[in-house]
PDB file of N, CA and C in Angstrom:
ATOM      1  N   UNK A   1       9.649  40.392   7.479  1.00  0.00           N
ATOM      2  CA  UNK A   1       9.589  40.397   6.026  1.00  0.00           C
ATOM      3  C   UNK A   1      10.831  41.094   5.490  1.00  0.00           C
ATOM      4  N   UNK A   2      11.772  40.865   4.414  1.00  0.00           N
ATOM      5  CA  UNK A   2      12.792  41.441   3.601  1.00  0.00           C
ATOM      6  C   UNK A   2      12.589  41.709   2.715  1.00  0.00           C
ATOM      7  N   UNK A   3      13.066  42.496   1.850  1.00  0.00           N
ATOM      8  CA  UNK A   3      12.783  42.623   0.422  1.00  0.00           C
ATOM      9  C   UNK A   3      14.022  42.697  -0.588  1.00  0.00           C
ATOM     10  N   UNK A   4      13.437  42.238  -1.701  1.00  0.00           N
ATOM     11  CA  UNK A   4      14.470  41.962  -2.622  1.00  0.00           C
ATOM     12  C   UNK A   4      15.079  43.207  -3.230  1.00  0.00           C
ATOM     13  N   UNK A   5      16.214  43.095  -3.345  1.00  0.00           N
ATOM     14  CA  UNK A   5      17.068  44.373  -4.138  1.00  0.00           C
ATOM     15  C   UNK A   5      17.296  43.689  -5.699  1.00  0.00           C
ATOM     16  N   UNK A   6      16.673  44.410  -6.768  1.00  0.00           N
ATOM     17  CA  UNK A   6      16.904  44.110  -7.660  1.00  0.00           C
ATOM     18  C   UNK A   6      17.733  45.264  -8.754  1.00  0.00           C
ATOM     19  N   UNK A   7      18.777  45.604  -8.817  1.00  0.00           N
ATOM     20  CA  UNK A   7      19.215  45.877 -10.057  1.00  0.00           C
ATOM     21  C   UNK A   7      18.028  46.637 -11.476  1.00  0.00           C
ATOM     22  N   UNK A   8      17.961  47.525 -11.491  1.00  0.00           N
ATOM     23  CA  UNK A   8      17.111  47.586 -12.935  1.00  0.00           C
ATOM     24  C   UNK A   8      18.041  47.591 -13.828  1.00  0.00           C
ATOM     25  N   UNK A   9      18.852  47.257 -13.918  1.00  0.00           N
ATOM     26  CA  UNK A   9      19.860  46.959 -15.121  1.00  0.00           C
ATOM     27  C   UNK A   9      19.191  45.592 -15.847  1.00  0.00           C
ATOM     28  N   UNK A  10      18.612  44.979 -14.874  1.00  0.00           N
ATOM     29  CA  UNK A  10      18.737  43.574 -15.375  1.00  0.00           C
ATOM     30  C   UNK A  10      17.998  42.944 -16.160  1.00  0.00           C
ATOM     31  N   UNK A  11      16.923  44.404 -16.879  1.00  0.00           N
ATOM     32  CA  UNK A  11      15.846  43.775 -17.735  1.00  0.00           C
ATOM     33  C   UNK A  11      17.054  43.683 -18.889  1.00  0.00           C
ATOM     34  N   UNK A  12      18.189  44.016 -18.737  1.00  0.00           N
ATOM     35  CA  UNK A  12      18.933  43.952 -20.304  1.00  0.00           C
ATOM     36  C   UNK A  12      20.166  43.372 -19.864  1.00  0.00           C
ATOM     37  N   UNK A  13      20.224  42.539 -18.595  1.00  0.00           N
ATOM     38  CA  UNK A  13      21.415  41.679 -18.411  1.00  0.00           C
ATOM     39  C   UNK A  13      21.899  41.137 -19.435  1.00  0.00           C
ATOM     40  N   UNK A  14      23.199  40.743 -19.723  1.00  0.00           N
ATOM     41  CA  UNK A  14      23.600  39.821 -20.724  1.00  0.00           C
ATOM     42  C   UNK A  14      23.327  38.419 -20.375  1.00  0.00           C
ATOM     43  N   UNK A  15      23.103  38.166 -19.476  1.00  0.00           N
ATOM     44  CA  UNK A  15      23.440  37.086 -18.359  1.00  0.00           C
ATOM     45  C   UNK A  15      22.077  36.368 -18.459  1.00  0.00           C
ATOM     46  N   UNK A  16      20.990  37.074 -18.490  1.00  0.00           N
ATOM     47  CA  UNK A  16      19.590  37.035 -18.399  1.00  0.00           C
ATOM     48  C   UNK A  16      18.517  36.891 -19.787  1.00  0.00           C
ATOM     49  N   UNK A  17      19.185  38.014 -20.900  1.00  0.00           N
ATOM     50  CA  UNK A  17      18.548  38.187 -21.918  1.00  0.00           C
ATOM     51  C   UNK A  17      18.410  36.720 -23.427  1.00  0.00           C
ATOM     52  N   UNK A  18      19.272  36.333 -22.860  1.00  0.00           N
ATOM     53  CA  UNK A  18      19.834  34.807 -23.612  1.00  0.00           C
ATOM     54  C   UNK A  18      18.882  33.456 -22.696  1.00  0.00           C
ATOM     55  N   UNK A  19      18.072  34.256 -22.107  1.00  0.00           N
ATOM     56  CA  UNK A  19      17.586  32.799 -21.563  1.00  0.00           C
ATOM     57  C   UNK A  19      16.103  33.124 -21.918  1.00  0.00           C
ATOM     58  N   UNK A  20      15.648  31.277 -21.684  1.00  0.00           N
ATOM     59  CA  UNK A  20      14.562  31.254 -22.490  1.00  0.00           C
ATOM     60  C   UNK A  20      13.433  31.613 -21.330  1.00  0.00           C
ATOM     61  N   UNK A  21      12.292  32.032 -21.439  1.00  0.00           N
ATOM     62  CA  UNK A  21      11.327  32.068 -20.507  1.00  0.00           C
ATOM     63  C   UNK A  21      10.866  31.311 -19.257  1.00  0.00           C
ATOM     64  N   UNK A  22      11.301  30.364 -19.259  1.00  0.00           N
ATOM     65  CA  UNK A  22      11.041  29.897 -18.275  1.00  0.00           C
ATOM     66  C   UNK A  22      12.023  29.607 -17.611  1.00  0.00           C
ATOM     67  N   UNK A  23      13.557  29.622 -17.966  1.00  0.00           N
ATOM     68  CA  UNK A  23      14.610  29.586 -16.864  1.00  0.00           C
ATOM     69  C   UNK A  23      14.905  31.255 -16.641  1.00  0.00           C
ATOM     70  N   UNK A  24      14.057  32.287 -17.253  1.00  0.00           N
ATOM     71  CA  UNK A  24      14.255  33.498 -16.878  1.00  0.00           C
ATOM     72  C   UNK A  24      13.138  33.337 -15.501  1.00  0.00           C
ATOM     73  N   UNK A  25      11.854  32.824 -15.797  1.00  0.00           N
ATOM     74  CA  UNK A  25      10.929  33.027 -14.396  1.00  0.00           C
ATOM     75  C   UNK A  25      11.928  32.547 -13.129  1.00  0.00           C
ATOM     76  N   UNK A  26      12.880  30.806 -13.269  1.00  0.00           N
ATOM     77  CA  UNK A  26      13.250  30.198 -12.501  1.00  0.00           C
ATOM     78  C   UNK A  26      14.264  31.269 -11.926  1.00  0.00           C
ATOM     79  N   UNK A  27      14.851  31.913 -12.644  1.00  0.00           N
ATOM     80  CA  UNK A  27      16.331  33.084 -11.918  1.00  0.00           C
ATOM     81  C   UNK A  27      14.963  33.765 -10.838  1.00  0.00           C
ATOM     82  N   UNK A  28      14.218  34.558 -11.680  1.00  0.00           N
ATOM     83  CA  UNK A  28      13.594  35.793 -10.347  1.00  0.00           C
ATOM     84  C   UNK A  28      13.239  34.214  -9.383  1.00  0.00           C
ATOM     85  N   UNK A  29      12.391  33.788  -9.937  1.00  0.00           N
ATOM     86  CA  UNK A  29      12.174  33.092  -8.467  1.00  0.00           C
ATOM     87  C   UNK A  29      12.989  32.413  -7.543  1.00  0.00           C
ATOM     88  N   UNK A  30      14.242  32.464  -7.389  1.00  0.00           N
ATOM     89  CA  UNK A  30      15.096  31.636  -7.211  1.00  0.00           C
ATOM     90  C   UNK A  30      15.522  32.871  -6.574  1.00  0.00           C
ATOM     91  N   UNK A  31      15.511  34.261  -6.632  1.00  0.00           N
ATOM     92  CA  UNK A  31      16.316  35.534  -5.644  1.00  0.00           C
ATOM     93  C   UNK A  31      14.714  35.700  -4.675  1.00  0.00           C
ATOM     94  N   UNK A  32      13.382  35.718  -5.209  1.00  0.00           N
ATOM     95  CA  UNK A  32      12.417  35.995  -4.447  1.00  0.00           C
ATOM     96  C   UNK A  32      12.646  34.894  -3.235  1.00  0.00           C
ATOM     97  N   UNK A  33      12.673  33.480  -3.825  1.00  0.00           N
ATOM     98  CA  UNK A  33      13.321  32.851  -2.543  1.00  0.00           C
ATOM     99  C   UNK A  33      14.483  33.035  -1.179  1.00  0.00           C
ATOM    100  N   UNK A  34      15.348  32.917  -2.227  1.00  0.00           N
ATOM    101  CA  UNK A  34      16.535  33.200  -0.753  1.00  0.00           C
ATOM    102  C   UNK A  34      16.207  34.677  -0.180  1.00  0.00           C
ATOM    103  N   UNK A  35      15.265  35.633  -0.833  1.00  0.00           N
ATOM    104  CA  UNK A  35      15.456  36.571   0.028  1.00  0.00           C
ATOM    105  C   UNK A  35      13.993  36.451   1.347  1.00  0.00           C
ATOM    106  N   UNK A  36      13.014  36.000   0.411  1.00  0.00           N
ATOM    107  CA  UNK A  36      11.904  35.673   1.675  1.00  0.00           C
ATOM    108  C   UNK A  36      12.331  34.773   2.755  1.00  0.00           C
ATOM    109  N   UNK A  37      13.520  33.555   2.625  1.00  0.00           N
ATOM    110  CA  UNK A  37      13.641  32.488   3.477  1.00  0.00           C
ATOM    111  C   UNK A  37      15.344  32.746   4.266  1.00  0.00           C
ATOM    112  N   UNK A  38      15.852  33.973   3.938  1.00  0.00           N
ATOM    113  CA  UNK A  38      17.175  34.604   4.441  1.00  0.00           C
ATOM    114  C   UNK A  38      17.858  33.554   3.994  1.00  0.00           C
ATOM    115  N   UNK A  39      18.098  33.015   2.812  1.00  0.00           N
ATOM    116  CA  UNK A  39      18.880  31.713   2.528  1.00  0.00           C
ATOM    117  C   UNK A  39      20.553  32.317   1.967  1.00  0.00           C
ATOM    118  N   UNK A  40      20.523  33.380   2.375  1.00  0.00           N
ATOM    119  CA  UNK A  40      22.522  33.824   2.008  1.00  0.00           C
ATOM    120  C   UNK A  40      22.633  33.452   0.207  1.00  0.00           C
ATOM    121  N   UNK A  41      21.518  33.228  -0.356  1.00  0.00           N
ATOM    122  CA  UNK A  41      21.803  32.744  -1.963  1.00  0.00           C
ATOM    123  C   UNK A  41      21.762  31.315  -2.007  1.00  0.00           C
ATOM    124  N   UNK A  42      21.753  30.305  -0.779  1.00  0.00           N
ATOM    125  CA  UNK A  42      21.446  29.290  -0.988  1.00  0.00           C
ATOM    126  C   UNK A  42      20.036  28.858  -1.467  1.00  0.00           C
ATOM    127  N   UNK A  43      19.859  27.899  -2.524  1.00  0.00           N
ATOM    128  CA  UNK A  43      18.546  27.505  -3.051  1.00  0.00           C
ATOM    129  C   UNK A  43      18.903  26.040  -3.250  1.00  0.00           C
ATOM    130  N   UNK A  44      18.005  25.488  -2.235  1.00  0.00           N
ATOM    131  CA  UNK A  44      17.980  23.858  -1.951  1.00  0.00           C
ATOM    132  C   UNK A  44      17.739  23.548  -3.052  1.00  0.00           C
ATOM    133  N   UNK A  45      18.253  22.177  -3.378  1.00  0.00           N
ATOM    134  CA  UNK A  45      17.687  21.473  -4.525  1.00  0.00           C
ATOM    135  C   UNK A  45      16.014  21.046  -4.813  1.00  0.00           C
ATOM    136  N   UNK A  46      15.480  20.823  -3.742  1.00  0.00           N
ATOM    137  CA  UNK A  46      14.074  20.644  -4.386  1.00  0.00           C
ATOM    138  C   UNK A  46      13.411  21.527  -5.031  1.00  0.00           C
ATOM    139  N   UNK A  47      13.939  23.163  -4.470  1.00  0.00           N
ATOM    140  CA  UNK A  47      13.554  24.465  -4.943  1.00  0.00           C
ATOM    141  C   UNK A  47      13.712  24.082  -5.576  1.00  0.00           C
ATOM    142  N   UNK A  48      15.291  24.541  -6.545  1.00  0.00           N
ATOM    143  CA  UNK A  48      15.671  24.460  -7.576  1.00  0.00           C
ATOM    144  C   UNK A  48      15.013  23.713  -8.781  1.00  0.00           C
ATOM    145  N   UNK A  49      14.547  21.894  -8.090  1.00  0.00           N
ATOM    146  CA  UNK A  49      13.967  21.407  -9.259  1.00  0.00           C
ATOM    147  C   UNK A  49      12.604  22.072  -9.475  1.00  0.00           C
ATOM    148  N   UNK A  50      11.810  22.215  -8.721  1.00  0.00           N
ATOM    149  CA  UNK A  50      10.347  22.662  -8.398  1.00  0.00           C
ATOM    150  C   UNK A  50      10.840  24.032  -9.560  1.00  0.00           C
ATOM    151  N   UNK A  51      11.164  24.828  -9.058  1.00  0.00           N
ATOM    152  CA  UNK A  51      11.452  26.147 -10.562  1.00  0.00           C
ATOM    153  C   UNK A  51      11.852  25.877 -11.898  1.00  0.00           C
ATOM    154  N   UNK A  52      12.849  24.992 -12.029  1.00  0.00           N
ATOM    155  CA  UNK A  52      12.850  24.375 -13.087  1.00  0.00           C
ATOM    156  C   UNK A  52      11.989  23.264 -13.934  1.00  0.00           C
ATOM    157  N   UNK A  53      11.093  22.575 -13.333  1.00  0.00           N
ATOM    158  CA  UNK A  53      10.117  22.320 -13.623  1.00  0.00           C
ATOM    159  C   UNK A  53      10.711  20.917 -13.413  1.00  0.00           C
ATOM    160  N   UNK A  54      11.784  20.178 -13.306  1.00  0.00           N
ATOM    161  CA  UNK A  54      12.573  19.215 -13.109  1.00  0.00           C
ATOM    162  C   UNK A  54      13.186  19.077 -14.018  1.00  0.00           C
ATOM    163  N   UNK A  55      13.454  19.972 -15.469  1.00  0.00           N
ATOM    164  CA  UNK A  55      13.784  19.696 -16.488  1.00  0.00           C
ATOM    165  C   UNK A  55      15.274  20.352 -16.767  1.00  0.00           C
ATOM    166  N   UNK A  56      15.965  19.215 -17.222  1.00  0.00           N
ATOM    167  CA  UNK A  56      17.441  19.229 -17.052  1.00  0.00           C
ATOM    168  C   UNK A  56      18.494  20.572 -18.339  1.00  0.00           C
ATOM    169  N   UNK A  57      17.313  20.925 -19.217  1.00  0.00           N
ATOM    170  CA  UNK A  57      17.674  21.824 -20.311  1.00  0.00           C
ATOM    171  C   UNK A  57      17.388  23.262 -19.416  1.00  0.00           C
ATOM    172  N   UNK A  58      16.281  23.310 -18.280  1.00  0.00           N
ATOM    173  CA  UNK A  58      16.273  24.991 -18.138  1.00  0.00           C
ATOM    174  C   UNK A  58      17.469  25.098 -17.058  1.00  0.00           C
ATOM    175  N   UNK A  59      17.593  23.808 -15.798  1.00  0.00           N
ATOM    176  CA  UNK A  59      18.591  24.276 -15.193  1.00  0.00           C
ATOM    177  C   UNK A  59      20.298  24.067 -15.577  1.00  0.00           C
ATOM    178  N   UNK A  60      20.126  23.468 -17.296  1.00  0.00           N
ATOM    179  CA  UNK A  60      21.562  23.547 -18.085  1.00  0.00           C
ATOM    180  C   UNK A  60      21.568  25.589 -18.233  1.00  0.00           C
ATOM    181  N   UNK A  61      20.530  25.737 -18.845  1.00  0.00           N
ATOM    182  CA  UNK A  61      20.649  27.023 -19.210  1.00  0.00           C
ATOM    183  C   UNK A  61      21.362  28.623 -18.208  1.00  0.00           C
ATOM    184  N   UNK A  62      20.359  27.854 -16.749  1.00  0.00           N
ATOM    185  CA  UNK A  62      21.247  28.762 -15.873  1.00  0.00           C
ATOM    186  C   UNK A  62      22.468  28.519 -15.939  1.00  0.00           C
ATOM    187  N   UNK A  63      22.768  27.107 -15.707  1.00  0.00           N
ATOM    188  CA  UNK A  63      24.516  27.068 -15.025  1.00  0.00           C
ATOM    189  C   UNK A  63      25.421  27.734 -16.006  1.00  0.00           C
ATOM    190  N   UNK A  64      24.858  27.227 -17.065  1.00  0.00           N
ATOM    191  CA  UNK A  64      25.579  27.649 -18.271  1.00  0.00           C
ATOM    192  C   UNK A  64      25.926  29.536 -18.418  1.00  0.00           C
ATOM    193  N   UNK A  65      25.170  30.373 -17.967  1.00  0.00           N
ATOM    194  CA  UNK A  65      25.020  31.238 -17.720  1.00  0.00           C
ATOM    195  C   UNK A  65      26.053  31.880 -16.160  1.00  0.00           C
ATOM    196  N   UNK A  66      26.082  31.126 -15.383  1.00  0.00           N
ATOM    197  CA  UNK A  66      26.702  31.212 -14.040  1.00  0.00           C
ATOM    198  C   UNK A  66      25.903  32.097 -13.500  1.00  0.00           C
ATOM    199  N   UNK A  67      24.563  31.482 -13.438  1.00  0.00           N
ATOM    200  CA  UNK A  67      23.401  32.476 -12.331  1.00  0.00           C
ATOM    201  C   UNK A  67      23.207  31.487 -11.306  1.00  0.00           C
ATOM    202  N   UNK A  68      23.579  30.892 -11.381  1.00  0.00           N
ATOM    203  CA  UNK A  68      23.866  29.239 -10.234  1.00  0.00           C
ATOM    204  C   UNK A  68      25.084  28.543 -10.349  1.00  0.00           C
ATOM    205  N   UNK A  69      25.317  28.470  -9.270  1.00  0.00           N
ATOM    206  CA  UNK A  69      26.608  27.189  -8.997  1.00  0.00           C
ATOM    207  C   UNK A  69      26.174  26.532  -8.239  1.00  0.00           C
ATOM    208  N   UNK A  70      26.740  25.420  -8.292  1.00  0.00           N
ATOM    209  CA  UNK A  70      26.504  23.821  -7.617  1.00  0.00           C
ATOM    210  C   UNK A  70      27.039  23.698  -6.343  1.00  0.00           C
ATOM    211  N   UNK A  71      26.043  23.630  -4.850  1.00  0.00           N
ATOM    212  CA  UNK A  71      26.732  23.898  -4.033  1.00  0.00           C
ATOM    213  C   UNK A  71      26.796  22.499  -2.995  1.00  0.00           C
ATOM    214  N   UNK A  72      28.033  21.394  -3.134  1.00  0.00           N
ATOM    215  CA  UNK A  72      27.921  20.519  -2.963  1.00  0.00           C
ATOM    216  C   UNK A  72      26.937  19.455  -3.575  1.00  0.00           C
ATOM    217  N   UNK A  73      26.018  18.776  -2.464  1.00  0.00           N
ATOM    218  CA  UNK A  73      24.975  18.080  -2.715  1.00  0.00           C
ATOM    219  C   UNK A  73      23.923  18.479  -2.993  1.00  0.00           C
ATOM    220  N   UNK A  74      23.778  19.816  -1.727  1.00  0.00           N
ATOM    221  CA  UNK A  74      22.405  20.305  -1.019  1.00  0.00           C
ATOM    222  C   UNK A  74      21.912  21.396  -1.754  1.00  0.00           C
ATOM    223  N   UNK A  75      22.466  21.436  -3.090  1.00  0.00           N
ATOM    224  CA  UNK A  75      21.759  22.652  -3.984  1.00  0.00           C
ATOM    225  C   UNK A  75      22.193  23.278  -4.846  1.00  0.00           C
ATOM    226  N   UNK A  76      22.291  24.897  -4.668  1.00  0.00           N
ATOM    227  CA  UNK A  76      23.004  25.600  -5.144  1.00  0.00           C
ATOM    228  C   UNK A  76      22.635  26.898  -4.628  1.00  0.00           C
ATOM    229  N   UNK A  77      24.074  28.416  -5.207  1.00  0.00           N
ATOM    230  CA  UNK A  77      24.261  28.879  -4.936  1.00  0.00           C
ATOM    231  C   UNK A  77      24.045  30.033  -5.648  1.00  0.00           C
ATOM    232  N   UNK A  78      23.011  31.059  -5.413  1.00  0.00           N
ATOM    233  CA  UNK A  78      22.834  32.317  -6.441  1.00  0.00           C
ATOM    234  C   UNK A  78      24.088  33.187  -6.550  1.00  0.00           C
ATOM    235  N   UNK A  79      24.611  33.311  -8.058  1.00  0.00           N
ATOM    236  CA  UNK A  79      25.442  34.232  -7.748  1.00  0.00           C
ATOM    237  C   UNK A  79      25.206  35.920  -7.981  1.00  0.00           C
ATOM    238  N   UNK A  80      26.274  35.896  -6.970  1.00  0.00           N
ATOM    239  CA  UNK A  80      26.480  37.808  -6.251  1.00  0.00           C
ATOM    240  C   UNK A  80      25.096  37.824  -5.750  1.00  0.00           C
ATOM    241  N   UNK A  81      24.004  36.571  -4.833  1.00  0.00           N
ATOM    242  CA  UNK A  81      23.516  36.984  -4.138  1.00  0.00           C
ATOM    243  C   UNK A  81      23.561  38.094  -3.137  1.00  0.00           C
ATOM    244  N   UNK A  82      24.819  38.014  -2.048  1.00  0.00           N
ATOM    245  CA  UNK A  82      24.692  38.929  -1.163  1.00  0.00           C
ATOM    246  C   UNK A  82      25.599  39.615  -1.585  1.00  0.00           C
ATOM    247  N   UNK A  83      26.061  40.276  -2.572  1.00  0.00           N
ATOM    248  CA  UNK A  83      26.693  41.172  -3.036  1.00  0.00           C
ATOM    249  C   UNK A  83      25.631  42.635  -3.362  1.00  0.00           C
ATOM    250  N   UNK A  84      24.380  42.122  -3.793  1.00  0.00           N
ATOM    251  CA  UNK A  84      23.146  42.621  -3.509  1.00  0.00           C
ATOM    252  C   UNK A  84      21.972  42.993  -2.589  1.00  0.00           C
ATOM    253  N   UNK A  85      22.323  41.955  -1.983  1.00  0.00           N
ATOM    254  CA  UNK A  85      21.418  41.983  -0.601  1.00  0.00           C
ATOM    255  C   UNK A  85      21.727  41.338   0.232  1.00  0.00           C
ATOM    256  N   UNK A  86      20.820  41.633   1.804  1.00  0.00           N
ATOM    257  CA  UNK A  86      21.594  41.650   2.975  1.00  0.00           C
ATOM    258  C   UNK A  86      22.035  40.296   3.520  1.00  0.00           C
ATOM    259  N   UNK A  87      22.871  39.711   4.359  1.00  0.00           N
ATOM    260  CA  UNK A  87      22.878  38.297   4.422  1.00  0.00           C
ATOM    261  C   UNK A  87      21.649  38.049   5.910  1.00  0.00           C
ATOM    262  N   UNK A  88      22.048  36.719   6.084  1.00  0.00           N
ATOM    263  CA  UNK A  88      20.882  36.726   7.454  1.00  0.00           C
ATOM    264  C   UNK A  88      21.129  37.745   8.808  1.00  0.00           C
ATOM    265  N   UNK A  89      22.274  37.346   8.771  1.00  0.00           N
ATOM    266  CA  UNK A  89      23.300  38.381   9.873  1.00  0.00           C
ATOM    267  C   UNK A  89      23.031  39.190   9.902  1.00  0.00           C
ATOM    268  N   UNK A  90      23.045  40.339   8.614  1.00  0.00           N
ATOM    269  CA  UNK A  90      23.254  41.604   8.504  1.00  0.00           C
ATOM    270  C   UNK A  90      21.678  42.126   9.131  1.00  0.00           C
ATOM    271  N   UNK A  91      20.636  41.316   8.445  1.00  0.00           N
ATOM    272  CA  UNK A  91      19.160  41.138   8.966  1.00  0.00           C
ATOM    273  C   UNK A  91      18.856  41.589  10.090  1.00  0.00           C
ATOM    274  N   UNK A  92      19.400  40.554  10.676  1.00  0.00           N
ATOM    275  CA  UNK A  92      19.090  40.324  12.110  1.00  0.00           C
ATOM    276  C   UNK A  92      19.830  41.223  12.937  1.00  0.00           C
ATOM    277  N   UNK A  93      20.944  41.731  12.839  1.00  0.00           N
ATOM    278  CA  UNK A  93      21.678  43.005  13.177  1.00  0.00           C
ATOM    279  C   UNK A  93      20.736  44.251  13.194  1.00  0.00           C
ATOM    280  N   UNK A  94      20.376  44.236  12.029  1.00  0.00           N
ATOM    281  CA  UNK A  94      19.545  45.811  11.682  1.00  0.00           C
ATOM    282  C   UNK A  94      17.920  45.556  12.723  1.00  0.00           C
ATOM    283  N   UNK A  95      17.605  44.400  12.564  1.00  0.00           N
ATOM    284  CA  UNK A  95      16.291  44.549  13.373  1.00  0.00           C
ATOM    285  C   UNK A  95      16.606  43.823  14.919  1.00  0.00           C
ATOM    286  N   UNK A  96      17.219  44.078  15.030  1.00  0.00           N
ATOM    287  CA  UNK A  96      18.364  44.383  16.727  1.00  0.00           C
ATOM    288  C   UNK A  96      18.110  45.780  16.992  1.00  0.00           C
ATOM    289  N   UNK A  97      18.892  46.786  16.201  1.00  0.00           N
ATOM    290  CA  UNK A  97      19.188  47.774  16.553  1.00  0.00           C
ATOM    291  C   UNK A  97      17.913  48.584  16.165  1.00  0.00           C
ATOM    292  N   UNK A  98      16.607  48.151  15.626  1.00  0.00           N
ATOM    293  CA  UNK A  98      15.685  48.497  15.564  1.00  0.00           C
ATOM    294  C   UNK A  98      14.549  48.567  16.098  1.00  0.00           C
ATOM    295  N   UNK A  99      14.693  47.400  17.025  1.00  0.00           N
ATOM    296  CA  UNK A  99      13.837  46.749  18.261  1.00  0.00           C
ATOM    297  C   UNK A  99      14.337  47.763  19.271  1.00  0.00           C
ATOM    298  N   UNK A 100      15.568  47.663  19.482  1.00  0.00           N
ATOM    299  CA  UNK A 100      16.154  48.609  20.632  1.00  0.00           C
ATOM    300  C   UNK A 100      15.913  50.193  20.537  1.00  0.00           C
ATOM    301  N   UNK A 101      16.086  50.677  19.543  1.00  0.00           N
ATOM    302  CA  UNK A 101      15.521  52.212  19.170  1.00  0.00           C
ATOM    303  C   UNK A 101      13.992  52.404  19.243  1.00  0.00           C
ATOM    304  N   UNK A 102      13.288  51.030  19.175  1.00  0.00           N
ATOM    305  CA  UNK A 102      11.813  51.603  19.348  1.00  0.00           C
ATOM    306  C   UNK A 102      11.200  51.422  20.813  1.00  0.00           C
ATOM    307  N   UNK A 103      12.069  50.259  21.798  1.00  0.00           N
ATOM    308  CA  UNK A 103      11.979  50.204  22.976  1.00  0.00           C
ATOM    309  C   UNK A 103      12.674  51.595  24.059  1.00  0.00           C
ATOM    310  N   UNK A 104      13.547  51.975  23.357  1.00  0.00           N
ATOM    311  CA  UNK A 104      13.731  53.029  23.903  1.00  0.00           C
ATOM    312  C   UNK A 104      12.968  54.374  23.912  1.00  0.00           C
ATOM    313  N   UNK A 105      12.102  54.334  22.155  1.00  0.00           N
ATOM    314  CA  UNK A 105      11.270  55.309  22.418  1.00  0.00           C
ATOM    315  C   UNK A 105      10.029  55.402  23.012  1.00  0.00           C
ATOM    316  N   UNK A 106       9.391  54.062  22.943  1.00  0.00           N
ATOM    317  CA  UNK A 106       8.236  53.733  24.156  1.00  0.00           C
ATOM    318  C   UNK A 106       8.682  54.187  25.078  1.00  0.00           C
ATOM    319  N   UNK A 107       9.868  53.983  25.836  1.00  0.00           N
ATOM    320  CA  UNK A 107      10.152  54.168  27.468  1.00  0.00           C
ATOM    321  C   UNK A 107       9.788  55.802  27.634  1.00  0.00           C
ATOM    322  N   UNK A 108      10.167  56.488  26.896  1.00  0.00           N
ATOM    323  CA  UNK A 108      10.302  58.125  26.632  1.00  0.00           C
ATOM    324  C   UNK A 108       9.491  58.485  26.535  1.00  0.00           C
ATOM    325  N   UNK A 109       8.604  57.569  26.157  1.00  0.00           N
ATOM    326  CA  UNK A 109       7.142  58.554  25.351  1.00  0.00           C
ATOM    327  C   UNK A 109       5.686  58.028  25.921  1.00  0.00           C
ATOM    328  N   UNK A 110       5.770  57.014  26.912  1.00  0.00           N
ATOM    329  CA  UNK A 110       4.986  57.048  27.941  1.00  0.00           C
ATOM    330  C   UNK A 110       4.656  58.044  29.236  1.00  0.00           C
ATOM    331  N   UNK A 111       3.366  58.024  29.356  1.00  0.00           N
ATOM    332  CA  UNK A 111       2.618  59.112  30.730  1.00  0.00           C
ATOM    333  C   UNK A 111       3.210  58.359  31.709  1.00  0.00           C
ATOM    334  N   UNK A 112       2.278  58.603  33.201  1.00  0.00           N
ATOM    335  CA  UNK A 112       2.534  57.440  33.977  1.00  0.00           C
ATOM    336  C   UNK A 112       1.550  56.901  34.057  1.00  0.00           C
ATOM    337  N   UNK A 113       0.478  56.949  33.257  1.00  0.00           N
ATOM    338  CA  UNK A 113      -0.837  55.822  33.037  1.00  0.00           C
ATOM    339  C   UNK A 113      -0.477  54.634  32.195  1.00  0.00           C
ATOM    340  N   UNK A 114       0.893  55.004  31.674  1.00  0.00           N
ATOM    341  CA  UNK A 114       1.115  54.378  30.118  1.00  0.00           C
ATOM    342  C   UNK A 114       1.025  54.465  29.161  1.00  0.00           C
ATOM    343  N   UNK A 115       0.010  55.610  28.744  1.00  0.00           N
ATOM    344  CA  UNK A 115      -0.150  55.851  27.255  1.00  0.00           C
ATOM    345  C   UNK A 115       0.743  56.324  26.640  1.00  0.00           C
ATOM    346  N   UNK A 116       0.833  56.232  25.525  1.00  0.00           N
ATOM    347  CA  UNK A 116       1.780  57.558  24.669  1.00  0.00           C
ATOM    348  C   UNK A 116       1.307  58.236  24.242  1.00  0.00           C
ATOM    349  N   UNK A 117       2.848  58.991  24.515  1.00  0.00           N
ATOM    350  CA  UNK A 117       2.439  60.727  23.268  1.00  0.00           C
ATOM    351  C   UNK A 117       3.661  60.871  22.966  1.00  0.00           C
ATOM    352  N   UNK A 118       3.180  61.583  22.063  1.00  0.00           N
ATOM    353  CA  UNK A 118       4.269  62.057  21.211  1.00  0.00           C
ATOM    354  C   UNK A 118       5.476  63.408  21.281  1.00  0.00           C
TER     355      UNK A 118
END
């Protein structure tokens, strides 16, 4: 599981405050995504339409805004996603070196029955 880094600045974004309610739900949901699915800020197009409801005025409103860019075919691109949060890499790095620090402390902290203590 990851969690989202959000800014509390952003209940008064400029970026944000100009949009109408429902392309404001589509922005959060659109960072709750790439961060539950490690998508680097990528948000496939079906997402995209599915949040927008398919309607071509809320996802004018983001672009217009530059809380999305057009990324090729296959979607688009949150911006200063990982300027905020971690990319997949960085992820998977940290729960590397986290797996390994807790395998090492099992080894340490076993009897010779196996149990632990502390």
């Amino acid at each position: 599981m990851t969690w989202l880094r959000i800014d509390d600045s952003f209940v008064d974004d400029p970026k944000l405050v100009v949009l109408s309610d429902a392309a404001h739900r589509a922005v959060l949901r659109s960072w709750g995504y790439a961060a539950k699915h490690e998508t680097d800020g990528h948000l496939p197009a079906p997402i995209a339409k599915e949040y927008t409801r398919g309607k071509k005025a809320i996802l004018d409103e983001i672009l217009e805004q530059g809380l999305w860019k057009l990324n090729g075919g296959s979607g688009y691109v949150i911006h200063n996603f990982n300027k905020r949060n971690p990319t997949k890499a960085e992820l998977a790095k940290h729960r590397a070196v986290v797996a390994d620090r807790q395998k090492r402390w099992r080894e340490t902290h076993r009897d010779e029955a196996g149990k632990f203590h502390a």
